[in-house]
Protein backbone atom coordinates (compact mmCIF):
# COMPACT_ATOMS: atom_id res chain seq x y z
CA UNK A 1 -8.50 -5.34 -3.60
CA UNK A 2 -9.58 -8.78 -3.93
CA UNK A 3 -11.90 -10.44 -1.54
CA UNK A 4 -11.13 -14.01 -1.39
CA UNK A 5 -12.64 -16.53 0.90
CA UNK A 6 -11.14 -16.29 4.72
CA UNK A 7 -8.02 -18.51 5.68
CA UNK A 8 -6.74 -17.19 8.66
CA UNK A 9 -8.23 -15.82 11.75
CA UNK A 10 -6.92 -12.18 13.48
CA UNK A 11 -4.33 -12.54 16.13
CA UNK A 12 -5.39 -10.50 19.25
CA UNK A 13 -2.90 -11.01 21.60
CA UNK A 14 -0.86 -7.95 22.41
CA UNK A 15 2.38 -8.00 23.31
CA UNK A 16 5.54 -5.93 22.60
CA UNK A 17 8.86 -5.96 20.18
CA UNK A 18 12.15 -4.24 21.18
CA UNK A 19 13.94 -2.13 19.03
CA UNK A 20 17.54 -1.16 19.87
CA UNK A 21 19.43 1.78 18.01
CA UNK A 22 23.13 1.21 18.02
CA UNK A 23 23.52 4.76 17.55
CA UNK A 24 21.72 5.47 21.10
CA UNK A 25 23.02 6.04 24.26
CA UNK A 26 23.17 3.08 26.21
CA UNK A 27 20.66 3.89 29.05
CA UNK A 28 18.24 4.51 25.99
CA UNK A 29 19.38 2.22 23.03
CA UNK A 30 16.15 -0.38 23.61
CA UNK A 31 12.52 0.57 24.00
CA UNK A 32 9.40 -1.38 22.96
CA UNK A 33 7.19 -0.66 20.61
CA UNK A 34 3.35 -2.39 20.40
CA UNK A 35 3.54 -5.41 17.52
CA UNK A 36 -0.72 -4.40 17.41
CA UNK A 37 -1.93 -0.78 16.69
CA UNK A 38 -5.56 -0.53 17.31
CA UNK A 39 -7.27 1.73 14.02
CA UNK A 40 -10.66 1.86 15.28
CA UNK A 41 -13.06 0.19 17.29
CA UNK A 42 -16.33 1.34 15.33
CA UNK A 43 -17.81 -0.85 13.51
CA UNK A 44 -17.35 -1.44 9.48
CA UNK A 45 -14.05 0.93 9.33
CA UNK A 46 -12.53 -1.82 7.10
CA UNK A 47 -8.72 -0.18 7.26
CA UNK A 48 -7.20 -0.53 3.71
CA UNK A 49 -4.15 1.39 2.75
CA UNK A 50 -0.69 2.39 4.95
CA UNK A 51 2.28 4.78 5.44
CA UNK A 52 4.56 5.66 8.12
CA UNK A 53 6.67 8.65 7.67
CA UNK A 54 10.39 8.61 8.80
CA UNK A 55 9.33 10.41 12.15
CA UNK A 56 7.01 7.41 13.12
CA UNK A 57 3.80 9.05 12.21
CA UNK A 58 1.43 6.46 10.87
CA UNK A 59 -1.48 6.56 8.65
CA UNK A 60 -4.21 4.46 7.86
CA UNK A 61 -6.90 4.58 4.96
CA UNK A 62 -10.65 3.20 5.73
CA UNK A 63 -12.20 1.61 2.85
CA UNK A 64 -15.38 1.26 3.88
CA UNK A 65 -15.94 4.38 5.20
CA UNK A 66 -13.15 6.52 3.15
CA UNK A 67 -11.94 8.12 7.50
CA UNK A 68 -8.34 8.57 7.35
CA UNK A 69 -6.67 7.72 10.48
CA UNK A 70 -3.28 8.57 12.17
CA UNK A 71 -1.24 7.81 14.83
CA UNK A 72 2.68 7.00 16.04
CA UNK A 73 4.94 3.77 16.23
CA UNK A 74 5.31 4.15 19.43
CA UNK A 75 1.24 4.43 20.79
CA UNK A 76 -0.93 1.52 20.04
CA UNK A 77 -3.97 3.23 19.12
CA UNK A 78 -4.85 5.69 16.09
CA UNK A 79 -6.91 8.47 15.95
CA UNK A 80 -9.18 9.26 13.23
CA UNK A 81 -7.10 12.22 11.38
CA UNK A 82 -9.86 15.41 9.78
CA UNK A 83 -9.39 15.26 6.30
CA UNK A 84 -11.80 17.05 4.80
CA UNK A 85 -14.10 15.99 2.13
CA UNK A 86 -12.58 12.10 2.14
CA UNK A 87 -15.68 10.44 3.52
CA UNK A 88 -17.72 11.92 0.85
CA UNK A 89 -16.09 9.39 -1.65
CA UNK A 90 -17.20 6.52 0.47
CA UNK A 91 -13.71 4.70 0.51
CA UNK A 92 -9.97 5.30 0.68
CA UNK A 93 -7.42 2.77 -0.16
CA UNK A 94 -4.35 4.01 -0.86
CA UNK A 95 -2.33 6.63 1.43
CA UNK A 96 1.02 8.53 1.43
CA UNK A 97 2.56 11.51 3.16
CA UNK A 98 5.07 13.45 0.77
CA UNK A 99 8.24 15.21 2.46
CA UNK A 100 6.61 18.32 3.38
CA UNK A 101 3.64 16.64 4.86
CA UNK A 102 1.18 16.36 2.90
CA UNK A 103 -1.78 13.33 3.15
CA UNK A 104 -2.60 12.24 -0.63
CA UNK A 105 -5.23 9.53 -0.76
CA UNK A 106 -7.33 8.12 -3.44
CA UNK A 107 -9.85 5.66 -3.07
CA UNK A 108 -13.88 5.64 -5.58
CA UNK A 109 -13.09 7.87 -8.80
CA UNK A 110 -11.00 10.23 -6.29
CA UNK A 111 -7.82 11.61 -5.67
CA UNK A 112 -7.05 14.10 -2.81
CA UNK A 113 -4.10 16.01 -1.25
CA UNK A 114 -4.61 17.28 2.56
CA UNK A 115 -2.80 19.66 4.54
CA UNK A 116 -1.02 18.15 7.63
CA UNK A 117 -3.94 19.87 9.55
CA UNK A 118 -6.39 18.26 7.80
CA UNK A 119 -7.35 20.90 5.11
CA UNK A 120 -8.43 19.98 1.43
CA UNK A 121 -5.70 21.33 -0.96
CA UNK A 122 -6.53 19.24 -3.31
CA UNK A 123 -9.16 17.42 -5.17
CA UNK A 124 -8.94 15.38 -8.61
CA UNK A 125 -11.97 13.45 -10.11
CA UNK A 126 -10.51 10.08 -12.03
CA UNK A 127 -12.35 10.30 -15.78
CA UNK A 128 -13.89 6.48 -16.81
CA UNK A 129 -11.52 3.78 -18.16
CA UNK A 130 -11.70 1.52 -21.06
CA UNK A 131 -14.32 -0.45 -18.76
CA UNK A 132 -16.13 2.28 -16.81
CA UNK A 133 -16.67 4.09 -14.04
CA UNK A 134 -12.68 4.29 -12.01
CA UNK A 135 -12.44 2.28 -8.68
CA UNK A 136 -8.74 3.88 -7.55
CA UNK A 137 -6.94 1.55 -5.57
CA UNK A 138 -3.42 3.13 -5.25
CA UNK A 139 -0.95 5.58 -5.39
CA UNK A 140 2.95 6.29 -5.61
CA UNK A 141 4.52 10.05 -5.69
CA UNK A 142 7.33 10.28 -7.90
CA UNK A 143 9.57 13.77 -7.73
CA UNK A 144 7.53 14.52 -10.73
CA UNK A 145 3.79 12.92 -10.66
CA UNK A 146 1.16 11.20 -9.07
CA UNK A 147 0.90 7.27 -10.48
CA UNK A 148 -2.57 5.60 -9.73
CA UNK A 149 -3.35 2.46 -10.17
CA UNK A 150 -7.20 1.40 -11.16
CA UNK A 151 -8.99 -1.64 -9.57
CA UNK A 152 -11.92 -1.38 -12.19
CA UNK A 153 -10.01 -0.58 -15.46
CA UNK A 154 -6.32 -1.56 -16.57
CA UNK A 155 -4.56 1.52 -16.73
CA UNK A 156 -2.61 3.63 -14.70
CA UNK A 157 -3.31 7.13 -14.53
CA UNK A 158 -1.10 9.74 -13.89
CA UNK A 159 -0.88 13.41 -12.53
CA UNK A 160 2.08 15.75 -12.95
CA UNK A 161 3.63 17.55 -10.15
CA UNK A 162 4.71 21.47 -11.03
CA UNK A 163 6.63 22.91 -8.29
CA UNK A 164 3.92 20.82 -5.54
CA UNK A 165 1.17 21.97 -7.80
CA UNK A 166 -0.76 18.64 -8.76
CA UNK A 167 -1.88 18.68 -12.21
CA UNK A 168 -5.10 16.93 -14.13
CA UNK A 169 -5.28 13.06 -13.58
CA UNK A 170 -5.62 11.37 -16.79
CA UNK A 171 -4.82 8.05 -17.96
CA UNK A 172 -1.31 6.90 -18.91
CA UNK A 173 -0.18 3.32 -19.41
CA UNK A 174 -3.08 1.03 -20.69
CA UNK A 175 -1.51 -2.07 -19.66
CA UNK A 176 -3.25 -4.66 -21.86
CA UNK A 177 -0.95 -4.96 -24.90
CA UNK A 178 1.59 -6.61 -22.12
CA UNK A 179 -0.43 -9.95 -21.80
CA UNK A 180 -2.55 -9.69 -25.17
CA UNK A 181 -5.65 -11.99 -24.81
CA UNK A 182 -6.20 -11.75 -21.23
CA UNK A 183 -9.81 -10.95 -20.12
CA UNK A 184 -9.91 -6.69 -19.69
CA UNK A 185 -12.16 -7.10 -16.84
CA UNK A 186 -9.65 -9.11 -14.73
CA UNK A 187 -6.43 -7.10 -14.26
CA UNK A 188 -7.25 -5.98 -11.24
CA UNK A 189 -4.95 -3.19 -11.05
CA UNK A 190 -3.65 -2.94 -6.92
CA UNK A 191 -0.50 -1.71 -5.43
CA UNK A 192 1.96 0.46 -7.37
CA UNK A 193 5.44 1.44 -6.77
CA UNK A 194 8.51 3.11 -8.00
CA UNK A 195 12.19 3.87 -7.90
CA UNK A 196 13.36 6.92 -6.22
CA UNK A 197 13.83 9.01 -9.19
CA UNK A 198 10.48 7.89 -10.64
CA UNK A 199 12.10 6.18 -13.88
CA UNK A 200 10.40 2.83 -13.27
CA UNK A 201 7.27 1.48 -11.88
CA UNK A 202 6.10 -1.38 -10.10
CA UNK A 203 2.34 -2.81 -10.53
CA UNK A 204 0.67 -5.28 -9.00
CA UNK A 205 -2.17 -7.20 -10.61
CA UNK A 206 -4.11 -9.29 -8.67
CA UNK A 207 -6.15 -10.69 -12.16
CA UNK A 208 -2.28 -11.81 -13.91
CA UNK A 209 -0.98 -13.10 -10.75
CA UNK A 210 2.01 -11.01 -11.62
CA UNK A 211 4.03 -7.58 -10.57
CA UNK A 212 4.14 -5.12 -14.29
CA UNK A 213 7.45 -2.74 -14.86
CA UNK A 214 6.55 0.02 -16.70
CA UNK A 215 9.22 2.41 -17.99
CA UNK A 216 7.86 5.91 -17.26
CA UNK A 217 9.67 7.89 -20.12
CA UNK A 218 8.91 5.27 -22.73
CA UNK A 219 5.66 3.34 -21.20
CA UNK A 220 6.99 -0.39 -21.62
CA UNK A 221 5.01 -2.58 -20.09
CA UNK A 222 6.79 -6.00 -18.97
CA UNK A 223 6.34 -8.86 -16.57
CA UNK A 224 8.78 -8.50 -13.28
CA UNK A 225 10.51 -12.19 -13.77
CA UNK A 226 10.15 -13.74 -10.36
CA UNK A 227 10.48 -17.06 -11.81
CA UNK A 228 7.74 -20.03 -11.43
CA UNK A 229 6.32 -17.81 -8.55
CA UNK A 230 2.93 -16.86 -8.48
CA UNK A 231 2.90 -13.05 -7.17
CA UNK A 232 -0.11 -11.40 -7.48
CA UNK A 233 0.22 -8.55 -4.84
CA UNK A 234 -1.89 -6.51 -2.82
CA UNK A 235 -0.37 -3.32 -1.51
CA UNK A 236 3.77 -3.28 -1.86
CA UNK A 237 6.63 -1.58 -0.87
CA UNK A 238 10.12 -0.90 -2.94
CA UNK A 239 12.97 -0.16 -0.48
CA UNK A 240 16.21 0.00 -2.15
CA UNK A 241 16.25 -3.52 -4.81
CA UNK A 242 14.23 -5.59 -2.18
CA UNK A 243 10.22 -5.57 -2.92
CA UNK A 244 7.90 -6.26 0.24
CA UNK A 245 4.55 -7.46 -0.59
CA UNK A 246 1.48 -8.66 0.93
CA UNK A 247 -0.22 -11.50 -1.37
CA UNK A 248 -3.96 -12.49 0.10
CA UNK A 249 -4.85 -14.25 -3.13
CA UNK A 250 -3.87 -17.29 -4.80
CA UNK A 251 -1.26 -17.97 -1.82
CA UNK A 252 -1.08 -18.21 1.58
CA UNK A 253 -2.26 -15.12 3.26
CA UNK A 254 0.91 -12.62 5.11
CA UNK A 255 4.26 -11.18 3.34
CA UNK A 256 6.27 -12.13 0.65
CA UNK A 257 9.76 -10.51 0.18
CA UNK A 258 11.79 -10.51 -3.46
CA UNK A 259 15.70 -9.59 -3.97
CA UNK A 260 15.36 -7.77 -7.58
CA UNK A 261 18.11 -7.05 -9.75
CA UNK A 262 19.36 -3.36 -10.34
CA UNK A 263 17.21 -2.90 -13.11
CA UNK A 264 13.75 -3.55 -11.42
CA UNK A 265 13.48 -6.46 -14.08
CA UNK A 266 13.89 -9.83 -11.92
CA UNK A 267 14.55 -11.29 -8.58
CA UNK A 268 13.53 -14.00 -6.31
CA UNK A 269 11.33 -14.44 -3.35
CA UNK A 270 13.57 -14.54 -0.40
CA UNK A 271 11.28 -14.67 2.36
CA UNK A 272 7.73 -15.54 3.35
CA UNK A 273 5.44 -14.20 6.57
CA UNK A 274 2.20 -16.47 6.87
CA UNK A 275 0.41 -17.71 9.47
CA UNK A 276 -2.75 -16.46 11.99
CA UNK A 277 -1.06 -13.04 12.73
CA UNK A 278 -2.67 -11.52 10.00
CA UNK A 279 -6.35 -11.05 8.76
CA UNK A 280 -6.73 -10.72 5.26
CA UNK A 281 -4.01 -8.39 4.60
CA UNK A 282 -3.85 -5.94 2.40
CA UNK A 283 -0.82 -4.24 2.18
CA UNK A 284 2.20 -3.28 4.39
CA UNK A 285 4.37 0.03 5.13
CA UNK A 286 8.29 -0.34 6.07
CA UNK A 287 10.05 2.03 9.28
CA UNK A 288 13.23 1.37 10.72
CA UNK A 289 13.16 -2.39 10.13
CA UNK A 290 10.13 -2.94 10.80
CA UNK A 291 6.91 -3.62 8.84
CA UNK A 292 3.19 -2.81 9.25
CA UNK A 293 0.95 -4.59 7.63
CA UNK A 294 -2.63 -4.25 7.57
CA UNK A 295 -5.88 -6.45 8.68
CA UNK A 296 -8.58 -5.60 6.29
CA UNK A 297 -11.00 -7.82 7.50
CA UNK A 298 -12.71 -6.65 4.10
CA UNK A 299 -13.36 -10.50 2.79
CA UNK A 300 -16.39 -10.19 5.98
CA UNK A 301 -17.85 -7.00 5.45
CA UNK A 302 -18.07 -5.39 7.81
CA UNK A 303 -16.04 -7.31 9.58
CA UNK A 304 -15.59 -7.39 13.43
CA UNK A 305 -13.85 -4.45 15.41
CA UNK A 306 -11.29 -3.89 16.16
CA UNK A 307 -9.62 -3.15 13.33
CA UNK A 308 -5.94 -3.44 13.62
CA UNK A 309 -2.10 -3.12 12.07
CA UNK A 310 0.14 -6.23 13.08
CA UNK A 311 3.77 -4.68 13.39
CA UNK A 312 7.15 -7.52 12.91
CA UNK A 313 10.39 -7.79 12.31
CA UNK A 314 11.47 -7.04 8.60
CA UNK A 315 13.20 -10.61 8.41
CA UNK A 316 15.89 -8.72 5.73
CA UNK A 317 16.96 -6.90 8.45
CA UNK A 318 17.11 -10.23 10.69
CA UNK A 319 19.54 -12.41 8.03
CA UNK A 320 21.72 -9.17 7.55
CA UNK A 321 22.39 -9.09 11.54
């Protein structure tokens, strides 16, 4: 990720949000959940990357120390998750459980798979880029692959998926010839997301200002048209045609939310989060309307505990009421 100069100051007031299930009986439809979850208190933890699974279990990535953390919607504090084998990489950025449980995580020249008990299934060294040495930033799983994105170089690399088997990471889409004449070193390859049969991707680039489509049977690479706006995400999430992003460079720091069209090709920015909640974001996870989004604290290395997740009200949820 980027680290851009500070703008906004962490919000440490704690308080509580209530979420009501219509569904639920009535004695039980509300209950409140915290709006800050508490990652660590040690010092330099930096937390990075996000999920939270549909049963509420949470996950957090630390970049600066590459600890993997977990914990539940409904507790306010994490607990650092054994995942064997991630510190050695010295960072983790991006996170995500698959269906049957597993923790992939990337983060250095790195990608790993861990058991839901913490075991190391799976290990997958990034080879150099076009510019070097690989800095993984993040990840998507696809019903067919693992997409990575590359901080360092400005390609996205890509291992298959065989009946859960993960396959060689190699690169896959150099994404240069898409904005020919733009300085390699500056991509700055971030978050990375796709549709739910894996035909398309979404990538952001922090260097371009700009979210990529790329095509994953034919590898076109093409700008997402959001119009005049200047979107150069962080982390992301793609849920259904809306796109949630967190953008902590070149605009005001918090989340940014786009309506795109069917074909992942355009849209508009329908609503913006800023303001003192959040410290240098990086990137957000969605549950049950919802969002999480991150405090990095990683533009102050290394930053003052604790580190935390600010939880709010996904405001597409709020105008559909």
């Amino acid at each position: 990720m980027s680290v851009p100069a500070r703008l906004v100051a962490p919000a440490l007031a704690t308080a509580t949000l209530m979420v009501c299930a219509a569904a639920m009986p009535a004695q039980s439809a509300c209950r409140s959940l915290p709006d800050r979850y508490v990652v660590s208190r040690t010092e330099g933890v930096l937390p990075e990357g996000i999920d939270v699974r549909p049963d509420g279990t949470m996950y957090v990535s630390s970049d600066g120390t590459g600890a993997l953390y977990r914990g539940r919607v409904t507790a306010p504090r994490l607990r650092c998750f054994r995942a064997d084998g991630a510190t050695a990489r010295g960072s983790s950025r991006g996170i995500h459980a698959d269906r049957s449980g597993r923790v992939f995580s990337v983060g250095g020249g790195r990608l790993t798979v861990h058991a839901p008990d913490g075991r190391l299934l799976h290990a997958e060294d990034a080879p150099d880029g076009p510019l070097g040495a690989p800095d993984l930033n993040d990840l998507v799983v696809t019903p067919d692959a693992v997409y990575v994105t590359d901080w360092a170089n400005p390609v996205v690399l890509r291992a298959p998926l065989d009946g859960g088997k993960v396959g060689a990471l190699k690169p896959w889409a150099d994404v240069r010839g898409a904005f020919p004449g733009f300085p390699d070193q500056y991509w700055l390859l971030n978050g990375i997301v796709a549709d739910p049969a894996g035909r398309s991707l979404l990538v952001a680039s922090n260097g371009t200002e700009a979210v990529w489509r790329i095509d994953t049977a034919t590898r076109e690479v093409s700008r997402l048209d959001l119009g005049d706006t200047s979107f150069g995400a962080d982390g992301m999430v793609l849920h259904g045609r809306t796109l949630y992003a967190v953008l902590n460079y070149g605009a005001p720091h918090g989340v940014y939310i786009a309506r795109l069209d069917a074909q992942l090709r355009s849209g508009t920015v329908v609503h913006r989060v800023t303001g003192d909640r959040f410290d240098l974001p990086t990137t957000l996870a969605r549950h049950d309307c919802r969002l999480y989004v991150v405090n990095s604290q990683n533009d102050e290395p290394p930053g003052t505990p604790p580190y935390t997740v600010t939880a709010l009200n996904d405001p597409v949820c709020e105008s559909n009421d």
